[in-house]
N, C-alpha and C. Protein backbone atom coordinates (compact mmCIF):
# COMPACT_ATOMS: atom_id res chain seq x y z
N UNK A 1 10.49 8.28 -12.12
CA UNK A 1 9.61 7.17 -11.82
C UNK A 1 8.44 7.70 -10.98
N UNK A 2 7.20 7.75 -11.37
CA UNK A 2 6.13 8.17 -10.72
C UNK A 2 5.39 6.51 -9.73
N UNK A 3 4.89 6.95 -8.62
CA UNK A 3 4.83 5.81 -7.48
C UNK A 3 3.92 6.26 -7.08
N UNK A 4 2.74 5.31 -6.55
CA UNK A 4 1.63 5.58 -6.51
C UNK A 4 1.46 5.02 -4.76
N UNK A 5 1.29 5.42 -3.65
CA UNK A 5 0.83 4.55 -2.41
C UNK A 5 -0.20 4.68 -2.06
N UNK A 6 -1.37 3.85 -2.09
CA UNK A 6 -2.53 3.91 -1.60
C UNK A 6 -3.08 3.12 -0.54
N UNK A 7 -3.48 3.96 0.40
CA UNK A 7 -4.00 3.13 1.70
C UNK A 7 -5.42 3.23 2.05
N UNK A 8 -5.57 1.88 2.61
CA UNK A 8 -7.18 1.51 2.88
C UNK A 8 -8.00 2.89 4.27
N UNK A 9 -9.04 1.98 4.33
CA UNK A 9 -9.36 2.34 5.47
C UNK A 9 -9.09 2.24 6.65
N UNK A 10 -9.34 3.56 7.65
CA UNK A 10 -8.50 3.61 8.82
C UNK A 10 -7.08 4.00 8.89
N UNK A 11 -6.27 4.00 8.13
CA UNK A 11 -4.74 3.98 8.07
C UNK A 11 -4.75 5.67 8.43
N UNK A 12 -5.31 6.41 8.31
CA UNK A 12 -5.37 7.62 8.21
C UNK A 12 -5.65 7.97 9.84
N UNK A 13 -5.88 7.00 11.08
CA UNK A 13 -6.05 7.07 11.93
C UNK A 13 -4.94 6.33 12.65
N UNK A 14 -3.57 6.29 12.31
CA UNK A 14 -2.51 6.10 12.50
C UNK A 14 -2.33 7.21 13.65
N UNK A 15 -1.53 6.21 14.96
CA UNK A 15 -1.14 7.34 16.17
C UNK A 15 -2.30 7.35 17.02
N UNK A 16 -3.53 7.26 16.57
CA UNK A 16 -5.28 7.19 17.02
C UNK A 16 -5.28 5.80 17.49
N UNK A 17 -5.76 4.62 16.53
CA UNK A 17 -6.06 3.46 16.61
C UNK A 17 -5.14 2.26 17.06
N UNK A 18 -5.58 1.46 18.21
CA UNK A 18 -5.00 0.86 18.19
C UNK A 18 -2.74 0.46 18.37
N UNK A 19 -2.55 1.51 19.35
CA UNK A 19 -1.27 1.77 19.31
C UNK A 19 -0.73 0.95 19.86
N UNK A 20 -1.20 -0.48 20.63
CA UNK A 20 -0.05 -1.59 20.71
C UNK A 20 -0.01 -2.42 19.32
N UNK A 21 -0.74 -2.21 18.45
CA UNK A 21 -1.08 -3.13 17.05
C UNK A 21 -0.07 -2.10 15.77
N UNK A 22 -0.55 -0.90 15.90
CA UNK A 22 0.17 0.46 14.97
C UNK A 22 1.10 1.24 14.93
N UNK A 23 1.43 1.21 16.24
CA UNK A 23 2.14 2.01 16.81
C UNK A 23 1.80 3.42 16.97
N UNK A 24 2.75 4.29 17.09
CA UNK A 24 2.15 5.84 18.03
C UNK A 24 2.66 6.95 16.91
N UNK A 25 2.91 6.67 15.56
CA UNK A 25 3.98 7.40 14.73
C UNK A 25 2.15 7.96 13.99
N UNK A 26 2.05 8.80 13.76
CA UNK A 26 0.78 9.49 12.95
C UNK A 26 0.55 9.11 11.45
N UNK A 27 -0.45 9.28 11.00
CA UNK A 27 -0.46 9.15 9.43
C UNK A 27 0.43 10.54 8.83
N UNK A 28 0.68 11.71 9.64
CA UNK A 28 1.63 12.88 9.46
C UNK A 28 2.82 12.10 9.06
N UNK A 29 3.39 11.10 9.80
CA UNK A 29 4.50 10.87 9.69
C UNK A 29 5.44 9.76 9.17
N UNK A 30 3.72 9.12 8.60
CA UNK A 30 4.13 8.10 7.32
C UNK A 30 4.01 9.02 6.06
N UNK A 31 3.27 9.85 5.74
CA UNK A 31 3.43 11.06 4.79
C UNK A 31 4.74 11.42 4.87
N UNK A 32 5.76 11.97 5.78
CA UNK A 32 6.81 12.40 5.77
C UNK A 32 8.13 11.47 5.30
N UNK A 33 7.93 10.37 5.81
CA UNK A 33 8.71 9.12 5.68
C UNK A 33 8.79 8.94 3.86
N UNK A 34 7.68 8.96 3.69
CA UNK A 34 6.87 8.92 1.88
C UNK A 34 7.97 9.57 1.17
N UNK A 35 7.61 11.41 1.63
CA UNK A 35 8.06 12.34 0.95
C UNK A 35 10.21 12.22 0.83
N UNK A 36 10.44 11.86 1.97
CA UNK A 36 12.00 11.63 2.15
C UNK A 36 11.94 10.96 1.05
N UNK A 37 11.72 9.32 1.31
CA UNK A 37 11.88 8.78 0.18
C UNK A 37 12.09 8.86 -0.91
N UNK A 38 11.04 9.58 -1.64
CA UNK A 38 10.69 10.39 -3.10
C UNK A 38 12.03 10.59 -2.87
N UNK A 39 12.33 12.18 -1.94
CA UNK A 39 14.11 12.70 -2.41
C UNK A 39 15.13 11.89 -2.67
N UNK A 40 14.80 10.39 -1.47
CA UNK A 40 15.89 10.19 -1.64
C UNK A 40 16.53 9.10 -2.80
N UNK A 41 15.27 8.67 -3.20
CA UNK A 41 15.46 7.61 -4.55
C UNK A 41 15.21 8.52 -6.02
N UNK A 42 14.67 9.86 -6.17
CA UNK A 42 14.29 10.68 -7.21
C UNK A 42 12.93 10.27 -7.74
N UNK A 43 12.49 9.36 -6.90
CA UNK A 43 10.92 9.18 -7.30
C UNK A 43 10.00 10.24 -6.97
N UNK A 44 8.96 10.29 -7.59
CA UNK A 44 7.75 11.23 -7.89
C UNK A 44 6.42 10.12 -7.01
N UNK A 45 6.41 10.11 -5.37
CA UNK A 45 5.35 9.62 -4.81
C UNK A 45 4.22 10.30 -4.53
N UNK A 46 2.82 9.63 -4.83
CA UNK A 46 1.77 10.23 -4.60
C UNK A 46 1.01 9.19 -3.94
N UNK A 47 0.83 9.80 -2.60
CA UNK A 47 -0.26 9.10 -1.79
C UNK A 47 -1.56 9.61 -1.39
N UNK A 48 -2.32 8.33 -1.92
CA UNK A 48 -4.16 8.23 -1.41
C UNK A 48 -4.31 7.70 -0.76
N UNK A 49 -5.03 8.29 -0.15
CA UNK A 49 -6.01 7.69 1.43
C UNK A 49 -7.39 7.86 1.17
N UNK A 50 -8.04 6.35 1.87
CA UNK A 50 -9.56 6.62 1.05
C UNK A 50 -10.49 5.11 2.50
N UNK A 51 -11.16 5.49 3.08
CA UNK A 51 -11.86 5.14 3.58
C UNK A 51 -13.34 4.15 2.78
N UNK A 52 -13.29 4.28 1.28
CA UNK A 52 -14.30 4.08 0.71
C UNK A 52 -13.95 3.33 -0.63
N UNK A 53 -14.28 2.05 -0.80
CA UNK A 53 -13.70 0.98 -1.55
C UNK A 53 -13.73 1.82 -2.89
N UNK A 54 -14.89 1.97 -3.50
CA UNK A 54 -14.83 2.27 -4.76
C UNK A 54 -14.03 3.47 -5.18
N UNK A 55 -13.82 4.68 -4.10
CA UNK A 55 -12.74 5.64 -4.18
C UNK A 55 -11.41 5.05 -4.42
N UNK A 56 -11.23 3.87 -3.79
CA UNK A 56 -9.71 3.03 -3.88
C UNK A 56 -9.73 2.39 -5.19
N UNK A 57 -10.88 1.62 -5.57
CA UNK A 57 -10.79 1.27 -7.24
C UNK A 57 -10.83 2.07 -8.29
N UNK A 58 -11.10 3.64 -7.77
CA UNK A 58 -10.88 4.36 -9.06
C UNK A 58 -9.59 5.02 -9.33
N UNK A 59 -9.21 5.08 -8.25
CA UNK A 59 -7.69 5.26 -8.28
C UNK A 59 -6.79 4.76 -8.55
N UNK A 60 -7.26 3.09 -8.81
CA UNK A 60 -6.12 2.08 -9.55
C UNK A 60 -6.41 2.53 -10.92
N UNK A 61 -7.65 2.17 -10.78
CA UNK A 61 -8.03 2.52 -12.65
C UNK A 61 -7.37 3.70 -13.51
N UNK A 62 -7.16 4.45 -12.63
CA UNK A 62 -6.72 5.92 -12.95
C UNK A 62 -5.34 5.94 -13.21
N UNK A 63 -4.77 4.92 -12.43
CA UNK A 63 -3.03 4.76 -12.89
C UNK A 63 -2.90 4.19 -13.83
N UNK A 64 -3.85 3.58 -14.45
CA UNK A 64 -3.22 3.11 -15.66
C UNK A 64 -3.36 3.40 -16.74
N UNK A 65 -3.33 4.83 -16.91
CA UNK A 65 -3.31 6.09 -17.74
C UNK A 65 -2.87 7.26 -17.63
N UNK A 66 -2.27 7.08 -15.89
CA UNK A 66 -1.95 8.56 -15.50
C UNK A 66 -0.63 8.89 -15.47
N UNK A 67 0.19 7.76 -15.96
CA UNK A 67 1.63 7.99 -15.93
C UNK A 67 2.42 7.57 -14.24
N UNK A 68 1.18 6.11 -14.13
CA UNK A 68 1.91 5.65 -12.61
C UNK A 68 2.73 4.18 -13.03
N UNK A 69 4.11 4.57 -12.62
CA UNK A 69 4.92 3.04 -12.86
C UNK A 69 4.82 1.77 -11.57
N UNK A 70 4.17 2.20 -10.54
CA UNK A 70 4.12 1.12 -9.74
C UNK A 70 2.89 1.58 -8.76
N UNK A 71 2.95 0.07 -7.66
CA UNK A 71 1.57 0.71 -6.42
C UNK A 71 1.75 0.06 -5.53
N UNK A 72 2.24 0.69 -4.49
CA UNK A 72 2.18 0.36 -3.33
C UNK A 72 0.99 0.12 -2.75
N UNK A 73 0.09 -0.67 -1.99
CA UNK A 73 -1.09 -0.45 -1.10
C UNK A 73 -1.22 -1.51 -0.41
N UNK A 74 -1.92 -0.41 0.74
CA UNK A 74 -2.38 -1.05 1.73
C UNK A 74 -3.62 -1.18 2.11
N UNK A 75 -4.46 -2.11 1.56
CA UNK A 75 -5.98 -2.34 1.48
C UNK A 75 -6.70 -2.06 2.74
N UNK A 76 -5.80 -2.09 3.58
CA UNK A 76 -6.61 -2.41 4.97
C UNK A 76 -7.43 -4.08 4.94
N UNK A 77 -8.73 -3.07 5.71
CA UNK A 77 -9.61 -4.79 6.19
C UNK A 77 -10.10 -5.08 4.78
N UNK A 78 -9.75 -4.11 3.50
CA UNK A 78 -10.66 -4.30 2.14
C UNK A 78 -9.93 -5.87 1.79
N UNK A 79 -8.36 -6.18 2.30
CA UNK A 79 -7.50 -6.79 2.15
C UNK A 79 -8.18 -8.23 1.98
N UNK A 80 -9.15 -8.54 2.87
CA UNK A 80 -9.68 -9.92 2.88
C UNK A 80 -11.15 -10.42 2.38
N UNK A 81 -11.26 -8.88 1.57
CA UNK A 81 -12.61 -9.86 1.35
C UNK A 81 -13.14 -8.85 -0.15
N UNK A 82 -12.05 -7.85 -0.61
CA UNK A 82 -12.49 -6.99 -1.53
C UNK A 82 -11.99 -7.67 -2.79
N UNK A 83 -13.02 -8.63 -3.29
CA UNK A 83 -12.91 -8.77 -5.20
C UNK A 83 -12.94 -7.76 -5.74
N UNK A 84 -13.92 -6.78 -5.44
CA UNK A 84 -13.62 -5.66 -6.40
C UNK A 84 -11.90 -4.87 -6.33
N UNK A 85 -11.31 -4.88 -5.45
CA UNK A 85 -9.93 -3.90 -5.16
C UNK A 85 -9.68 -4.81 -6.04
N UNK A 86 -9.37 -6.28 -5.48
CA UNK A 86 -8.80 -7.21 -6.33
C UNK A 86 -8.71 -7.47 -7.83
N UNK A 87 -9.84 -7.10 -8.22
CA UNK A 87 -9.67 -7.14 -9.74
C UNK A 87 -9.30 -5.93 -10.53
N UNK A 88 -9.36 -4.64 -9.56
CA UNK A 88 -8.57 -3.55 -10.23
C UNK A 88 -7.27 -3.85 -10.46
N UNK A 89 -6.56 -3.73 -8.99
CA UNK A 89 -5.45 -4.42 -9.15
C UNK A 89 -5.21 -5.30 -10.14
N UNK A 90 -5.82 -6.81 -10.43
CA UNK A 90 -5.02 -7.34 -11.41
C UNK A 90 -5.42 -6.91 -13.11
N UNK A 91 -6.58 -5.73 -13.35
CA UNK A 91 -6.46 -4.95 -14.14
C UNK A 91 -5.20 -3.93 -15.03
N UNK A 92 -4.77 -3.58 -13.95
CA UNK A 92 -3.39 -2.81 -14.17
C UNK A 92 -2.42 -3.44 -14.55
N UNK A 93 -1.15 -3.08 -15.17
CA UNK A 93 -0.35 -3.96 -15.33
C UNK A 93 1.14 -3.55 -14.74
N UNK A 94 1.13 -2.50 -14.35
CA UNK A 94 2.51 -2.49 -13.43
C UNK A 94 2.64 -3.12 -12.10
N UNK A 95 4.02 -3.08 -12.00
CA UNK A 95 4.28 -4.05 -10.60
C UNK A 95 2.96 -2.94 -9.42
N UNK A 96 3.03 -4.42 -8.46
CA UNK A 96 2.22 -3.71 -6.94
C UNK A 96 2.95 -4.79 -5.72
N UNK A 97 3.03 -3.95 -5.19
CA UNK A 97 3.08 -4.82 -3.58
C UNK A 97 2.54 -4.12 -2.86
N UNK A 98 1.71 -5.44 -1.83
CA UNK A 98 0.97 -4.84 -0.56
C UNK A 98 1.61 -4.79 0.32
N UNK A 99 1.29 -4.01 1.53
CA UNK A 99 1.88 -3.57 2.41
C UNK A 99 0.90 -3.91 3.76
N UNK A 100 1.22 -4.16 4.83
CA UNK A 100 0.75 -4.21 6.05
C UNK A 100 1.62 -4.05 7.60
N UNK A 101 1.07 -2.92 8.25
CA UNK A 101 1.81 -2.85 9.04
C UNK A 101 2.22 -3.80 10.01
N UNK A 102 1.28 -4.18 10.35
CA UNK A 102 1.28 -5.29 11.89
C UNK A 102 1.57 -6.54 11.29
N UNK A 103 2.17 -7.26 11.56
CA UNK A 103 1.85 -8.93 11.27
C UNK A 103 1.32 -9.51 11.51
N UNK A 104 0.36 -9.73 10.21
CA UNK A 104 -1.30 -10.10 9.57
C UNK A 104 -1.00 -11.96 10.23
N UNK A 105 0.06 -12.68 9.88
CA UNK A 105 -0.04 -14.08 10.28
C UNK A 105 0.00 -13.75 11.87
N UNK A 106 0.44 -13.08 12.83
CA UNK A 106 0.16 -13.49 14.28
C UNK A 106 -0.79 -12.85 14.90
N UNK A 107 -2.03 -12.24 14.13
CA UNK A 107 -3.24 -11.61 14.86
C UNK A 107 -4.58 -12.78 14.66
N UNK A 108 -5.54 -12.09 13.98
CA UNK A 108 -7.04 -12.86 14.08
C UNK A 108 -6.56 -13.92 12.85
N UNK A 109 -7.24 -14.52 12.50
CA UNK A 109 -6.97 -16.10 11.63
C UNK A 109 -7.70 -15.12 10.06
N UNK A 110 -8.63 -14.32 10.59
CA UNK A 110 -8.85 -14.02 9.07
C UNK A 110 -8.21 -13.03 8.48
N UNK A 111 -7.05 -12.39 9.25
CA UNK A 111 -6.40 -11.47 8.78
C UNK A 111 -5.05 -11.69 7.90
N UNK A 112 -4.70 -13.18 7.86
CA UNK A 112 -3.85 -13.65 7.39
C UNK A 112 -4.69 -13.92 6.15
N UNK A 113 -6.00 -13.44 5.50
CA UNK A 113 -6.31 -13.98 4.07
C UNK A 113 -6.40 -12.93 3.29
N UNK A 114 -5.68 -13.06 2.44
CA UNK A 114 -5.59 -11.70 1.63
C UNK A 114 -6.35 -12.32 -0.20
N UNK A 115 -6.90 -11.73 -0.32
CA UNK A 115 -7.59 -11.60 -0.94
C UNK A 115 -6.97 -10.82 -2.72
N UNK A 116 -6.30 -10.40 -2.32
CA UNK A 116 -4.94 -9.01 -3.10
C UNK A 116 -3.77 -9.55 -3.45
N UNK A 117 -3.76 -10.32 -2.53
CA UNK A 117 -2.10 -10.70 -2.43
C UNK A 117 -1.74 -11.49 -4.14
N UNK A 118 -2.33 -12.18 -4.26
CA UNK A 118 -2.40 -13.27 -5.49
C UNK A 118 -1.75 -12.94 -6.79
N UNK A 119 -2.38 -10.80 -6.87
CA UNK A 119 -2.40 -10.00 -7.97
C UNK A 119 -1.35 -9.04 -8.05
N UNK A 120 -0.44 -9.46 -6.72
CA UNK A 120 0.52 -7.93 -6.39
C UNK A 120 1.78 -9.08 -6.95
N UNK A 121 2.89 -8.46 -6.83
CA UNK A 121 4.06 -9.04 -7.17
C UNK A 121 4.36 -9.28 -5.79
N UNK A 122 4.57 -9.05 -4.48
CA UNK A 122 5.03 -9.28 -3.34
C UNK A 122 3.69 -8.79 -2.38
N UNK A 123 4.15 -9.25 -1.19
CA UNK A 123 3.70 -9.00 -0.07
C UNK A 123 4.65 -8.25 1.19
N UNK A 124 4.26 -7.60 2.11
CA UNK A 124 5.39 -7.48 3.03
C UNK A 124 4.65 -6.73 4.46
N UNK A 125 4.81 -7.65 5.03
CA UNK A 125 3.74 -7.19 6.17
C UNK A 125 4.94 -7.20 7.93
N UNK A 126 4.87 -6.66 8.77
CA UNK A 126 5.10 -6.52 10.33
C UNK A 126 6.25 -6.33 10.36
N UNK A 127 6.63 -5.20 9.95
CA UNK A 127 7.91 -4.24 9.78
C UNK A 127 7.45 -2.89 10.13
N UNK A 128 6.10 -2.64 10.69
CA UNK A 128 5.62 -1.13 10.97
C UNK A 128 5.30 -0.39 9.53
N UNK A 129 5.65 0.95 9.69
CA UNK A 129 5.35 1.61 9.07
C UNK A 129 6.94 1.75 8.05
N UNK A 130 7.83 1.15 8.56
CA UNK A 130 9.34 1.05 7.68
C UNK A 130 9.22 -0.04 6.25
N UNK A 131 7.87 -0.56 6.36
CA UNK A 131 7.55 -1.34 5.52
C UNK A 131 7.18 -1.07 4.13
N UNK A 132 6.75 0.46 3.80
CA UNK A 132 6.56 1.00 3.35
C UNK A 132 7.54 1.53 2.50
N UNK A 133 8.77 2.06 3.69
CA UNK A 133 10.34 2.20 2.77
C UNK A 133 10.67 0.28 1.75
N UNK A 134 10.65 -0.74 2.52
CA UNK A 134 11.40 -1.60 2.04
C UNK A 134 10.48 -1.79 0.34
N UNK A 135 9.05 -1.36 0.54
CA UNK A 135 8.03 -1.29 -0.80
C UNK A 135 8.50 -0.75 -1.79
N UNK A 136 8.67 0.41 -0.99
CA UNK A 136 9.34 1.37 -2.41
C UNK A 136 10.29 1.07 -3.15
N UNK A 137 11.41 0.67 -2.30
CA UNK A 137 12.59 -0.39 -2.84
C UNK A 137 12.00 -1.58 -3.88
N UNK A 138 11.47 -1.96 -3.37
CA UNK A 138 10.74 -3.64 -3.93
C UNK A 138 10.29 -2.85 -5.24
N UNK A 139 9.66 -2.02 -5.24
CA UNK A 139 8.59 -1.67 -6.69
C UNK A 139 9.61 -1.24 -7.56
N UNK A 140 10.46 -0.31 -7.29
CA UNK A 140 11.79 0.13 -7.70
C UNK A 140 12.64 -0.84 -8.75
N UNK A 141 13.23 -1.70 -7.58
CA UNK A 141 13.65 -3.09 -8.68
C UNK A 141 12.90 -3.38 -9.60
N UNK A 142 11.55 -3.79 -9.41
CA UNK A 142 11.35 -4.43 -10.21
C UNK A 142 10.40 -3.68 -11.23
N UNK A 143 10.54 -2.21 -11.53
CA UNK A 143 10.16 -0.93 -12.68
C UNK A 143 11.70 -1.16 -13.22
N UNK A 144 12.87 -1.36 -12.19
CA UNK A 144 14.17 -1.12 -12.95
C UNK A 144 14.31 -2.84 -14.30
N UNK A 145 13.93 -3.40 -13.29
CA UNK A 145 13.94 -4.90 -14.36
C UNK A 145 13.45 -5.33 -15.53
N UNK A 146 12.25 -4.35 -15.55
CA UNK A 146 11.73 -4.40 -16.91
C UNK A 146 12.67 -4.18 -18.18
């Protein structure tokens, strides 16, 4: 099963930004968390990081030819206001769930609008960076359900 995780902007400044909101764990060590995973379910994960919207829409576009069965992502702030992510996403046709670290309903009022959400099969947000494991699971099932 090839698995695709792609994260917005900033995420890559994990451990940097914001560490009562992110916590203190590095983008090193959501990479590592990633890679376990892969071993430990036999999935084939590949993660992008991209600061730059249209870099993030070509990379959806790209899975759906490249031999990707699911997509994890985490839009970042693209999360609330990017039609364009949005319509890649519902371009594709394998499962997606978004991901968010912090919990988007108890911060700013516009962070609870997702914009993405509509087009993914799930959501799953303020579980940290473990949120990411419960994704993989989630995409898993439902590549196995088909």
């Amino acid at each position: 099963m090839n698995l695709l995780v792609i994260n917005g902007p900033n995420i890559n400044f994990l451990g940097i930004r914001e560490k009562d909101v992110y916590g203190t764990q590095d983008y090193d060590a959501l990479l590592g968390m990633l890679a376990e995973k892969g071993e430990e379910t036999g999935c084939r994960i590949e993660v992008f990081q991209s600061n730059h919207e249209g870099a993030i829409i070509d990379r959806i576009q790209d899975a759906y030819s490249d031999g990707t069965d699911g997509i994890v992502i985490n839009p970042g702030a693209y999360t609330h206001y990017s039609y364009a992510i949005r319509d890649a996403l519902a371009s594709v046709p394998m499962p997606k769930i978004e991901i968010h670290i912090s919990d988007i309903t108890k911060r700013e009022a516009f962070r609870s609008i997702s914009v993405t959400k509509e087009v993914c099969d799930g959501q799953i947000y303020g579980q940290g960076l473990l949120g990411y494991l419960t994704a993989i699971d989630e995409i898993c099932r439902l590549i196995d359900k088909k």
